[in-house]
Protein backbone atom coordinates (compact mmCIF):
# COMPACT_ATOMS: atom_id res chain seq x y z
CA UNK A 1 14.33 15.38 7.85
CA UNK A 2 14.24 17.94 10.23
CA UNK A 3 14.69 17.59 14.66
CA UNK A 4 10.90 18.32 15.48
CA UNK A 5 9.64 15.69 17.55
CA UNK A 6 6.95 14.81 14.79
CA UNK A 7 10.15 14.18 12.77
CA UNK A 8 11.64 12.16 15.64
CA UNK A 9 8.60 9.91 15.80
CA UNK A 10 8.32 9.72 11.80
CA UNK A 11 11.53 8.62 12.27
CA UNK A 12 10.86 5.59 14.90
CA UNK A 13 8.35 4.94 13.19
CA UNK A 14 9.15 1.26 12.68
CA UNK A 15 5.43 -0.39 13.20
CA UNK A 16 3.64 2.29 10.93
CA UNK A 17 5.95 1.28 7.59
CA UNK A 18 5.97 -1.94 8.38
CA UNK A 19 2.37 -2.06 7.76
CA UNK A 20 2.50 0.84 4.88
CA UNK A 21 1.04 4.21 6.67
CA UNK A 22 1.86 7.42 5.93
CA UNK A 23 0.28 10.76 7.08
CA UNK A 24 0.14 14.46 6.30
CA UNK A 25 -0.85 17.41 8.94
CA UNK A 26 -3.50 19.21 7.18
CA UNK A 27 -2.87 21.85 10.54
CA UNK A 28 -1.99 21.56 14.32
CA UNK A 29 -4.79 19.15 15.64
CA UNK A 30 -5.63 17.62 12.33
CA UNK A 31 -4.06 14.67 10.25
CA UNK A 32 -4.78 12.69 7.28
CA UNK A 33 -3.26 9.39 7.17
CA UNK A 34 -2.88 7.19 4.78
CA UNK A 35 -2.39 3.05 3.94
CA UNK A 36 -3.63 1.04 1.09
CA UNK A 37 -5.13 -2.65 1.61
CA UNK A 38 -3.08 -5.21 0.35
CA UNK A 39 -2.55 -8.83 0.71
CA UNK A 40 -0.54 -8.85 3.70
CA UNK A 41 -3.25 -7.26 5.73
CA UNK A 42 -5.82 -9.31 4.72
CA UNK A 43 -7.86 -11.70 7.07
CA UNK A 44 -10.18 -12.95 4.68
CA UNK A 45 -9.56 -13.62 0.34
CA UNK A 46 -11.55 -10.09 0.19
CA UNK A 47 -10.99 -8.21 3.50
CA UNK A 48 -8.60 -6.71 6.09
CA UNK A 49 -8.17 -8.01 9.43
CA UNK A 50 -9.90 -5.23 11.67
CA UNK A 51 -6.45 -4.95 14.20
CA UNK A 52 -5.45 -3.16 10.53
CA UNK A 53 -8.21 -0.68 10.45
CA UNK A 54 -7.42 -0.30 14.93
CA UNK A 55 -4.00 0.30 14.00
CA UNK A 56 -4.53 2.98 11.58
CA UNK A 57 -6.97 4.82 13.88
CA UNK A 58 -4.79 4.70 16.54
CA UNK A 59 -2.26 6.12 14.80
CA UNK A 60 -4.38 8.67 13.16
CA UNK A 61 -5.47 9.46 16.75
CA UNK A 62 -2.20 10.16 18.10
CA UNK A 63 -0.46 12.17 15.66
CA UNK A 64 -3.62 14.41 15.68
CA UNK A 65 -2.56 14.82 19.27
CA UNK A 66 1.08 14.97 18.72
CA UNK A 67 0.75 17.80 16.22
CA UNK A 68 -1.38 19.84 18.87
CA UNK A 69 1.30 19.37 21.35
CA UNK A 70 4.72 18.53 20.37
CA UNK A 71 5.61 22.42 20.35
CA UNK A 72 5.13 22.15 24.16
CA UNK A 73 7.90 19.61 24.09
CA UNK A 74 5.04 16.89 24.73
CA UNK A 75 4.21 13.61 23.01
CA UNK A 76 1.25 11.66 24.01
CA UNK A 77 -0.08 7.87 24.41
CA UNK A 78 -3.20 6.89 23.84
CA UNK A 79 -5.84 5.94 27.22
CA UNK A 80 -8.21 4.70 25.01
CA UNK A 81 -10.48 4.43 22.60
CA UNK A 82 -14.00 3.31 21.03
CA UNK A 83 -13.99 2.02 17.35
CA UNK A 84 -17.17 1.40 15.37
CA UNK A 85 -16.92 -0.58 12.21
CA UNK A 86 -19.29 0.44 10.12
CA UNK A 87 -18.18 -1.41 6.36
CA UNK A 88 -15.08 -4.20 5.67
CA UNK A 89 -12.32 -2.42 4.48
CA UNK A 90 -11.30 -4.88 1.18
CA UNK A 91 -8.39 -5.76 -1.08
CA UNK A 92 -7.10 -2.51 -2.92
CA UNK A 93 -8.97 -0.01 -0.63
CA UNK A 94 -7.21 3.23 -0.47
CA UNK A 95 -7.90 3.91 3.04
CA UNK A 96 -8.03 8.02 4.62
CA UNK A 97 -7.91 8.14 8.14
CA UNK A 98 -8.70 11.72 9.20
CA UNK A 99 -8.45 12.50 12.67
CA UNK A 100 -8.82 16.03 14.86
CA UNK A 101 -8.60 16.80 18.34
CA UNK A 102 -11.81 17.97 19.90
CA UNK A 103 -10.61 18.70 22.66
CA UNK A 104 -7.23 19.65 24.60
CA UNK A 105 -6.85 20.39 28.25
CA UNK A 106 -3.97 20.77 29.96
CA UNK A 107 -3.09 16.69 29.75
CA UNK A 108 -5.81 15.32 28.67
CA UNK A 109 -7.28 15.22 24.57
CA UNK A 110 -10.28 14.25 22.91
CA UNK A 111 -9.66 12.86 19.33
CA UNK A 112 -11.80 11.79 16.82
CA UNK A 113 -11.38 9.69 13.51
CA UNK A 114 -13.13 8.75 10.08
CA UNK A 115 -11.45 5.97 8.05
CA UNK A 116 -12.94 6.18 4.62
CA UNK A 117 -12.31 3.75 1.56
CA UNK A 118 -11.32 6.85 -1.29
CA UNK A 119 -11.52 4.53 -3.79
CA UNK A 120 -15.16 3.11 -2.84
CA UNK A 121 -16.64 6.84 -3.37
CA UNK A 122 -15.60 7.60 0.42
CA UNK A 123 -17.49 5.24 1.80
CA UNK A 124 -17.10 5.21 5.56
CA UNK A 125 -14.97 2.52 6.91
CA UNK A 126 -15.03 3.00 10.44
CA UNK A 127 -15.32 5.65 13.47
CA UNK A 128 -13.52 6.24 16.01
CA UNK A 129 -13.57 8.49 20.22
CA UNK A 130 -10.07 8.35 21.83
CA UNK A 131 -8.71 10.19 24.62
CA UNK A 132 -4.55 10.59 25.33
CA UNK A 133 -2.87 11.68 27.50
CA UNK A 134 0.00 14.16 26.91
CA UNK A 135 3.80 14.38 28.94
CA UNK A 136 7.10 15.65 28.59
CA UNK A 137 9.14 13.84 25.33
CA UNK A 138 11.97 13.41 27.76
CA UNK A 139 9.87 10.37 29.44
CA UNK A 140 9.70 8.75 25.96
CA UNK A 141 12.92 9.11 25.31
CA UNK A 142 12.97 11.82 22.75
């Protein structure tokens, strides 16, 4: 593992392998992220609990706008953001959360997200508008 902050945060991490994420930057301002469905996230016999899908979005969201800043020394946290659920993401699902900034000013970032179920022929899962704010890593104690 190497000392970039998006190491650092892989690294404290905790939350996102508790609940089995993983994600790969595809370039600065773009991630894929990754989490299959299984029992433990389910809310229903056949579906996952929705604060499943709004974690992986919101983590999708953020390292998209970690990866467009962290070589400024910055990390961000999210403001907020709008999620549409468009189809129940169900037992098995291999779920792809891919997320890009669409816009970066000088703090502030626009970041969308697609979940898709890969498995399900990409079907989309949900969408998702966020915007976060980005600061010095010193002030989240990296």
């Amino acid at each position: 593992m190497g000392n970039t902050l998006i190491d650092k945060y892989n690294l404290q991490n905790h939350y996102g392998r508790l609940i089995g994420m993983d994600f790969t930057i595809v370039k600065a301002g773009e991630v894929n992220y990754k989490l299959t469905v299984s029992e433990k996230h389910l809310a229903t016999p056949l579906s996952a609990h929705g604060g499943l899908i709004s974690s992986l979005v919101d983590a999708a969201l953020g390292v998209a706008g970690l990866s467009s800043v962290h070589e400024e020394n910055k990390v961000v946290s999210t403001i907020e953001y709008k999620l549409n659920f468009l189809n129940p993401a169900l037992l098995n699902d291999e779920l792809l959360a891919k997320a890009k900034v669409e816009q970066k000013g000088k703090r502030i970032l626009i970041i969308s997200c697609d979940v898709f179920a890969v498995n399900r022929n990409n079907l989309i899962i949900a969408k998702a508008l966020g915007t976060f704010n980005s600061y010095d890593a010193a002030k989240a104690g990296y």
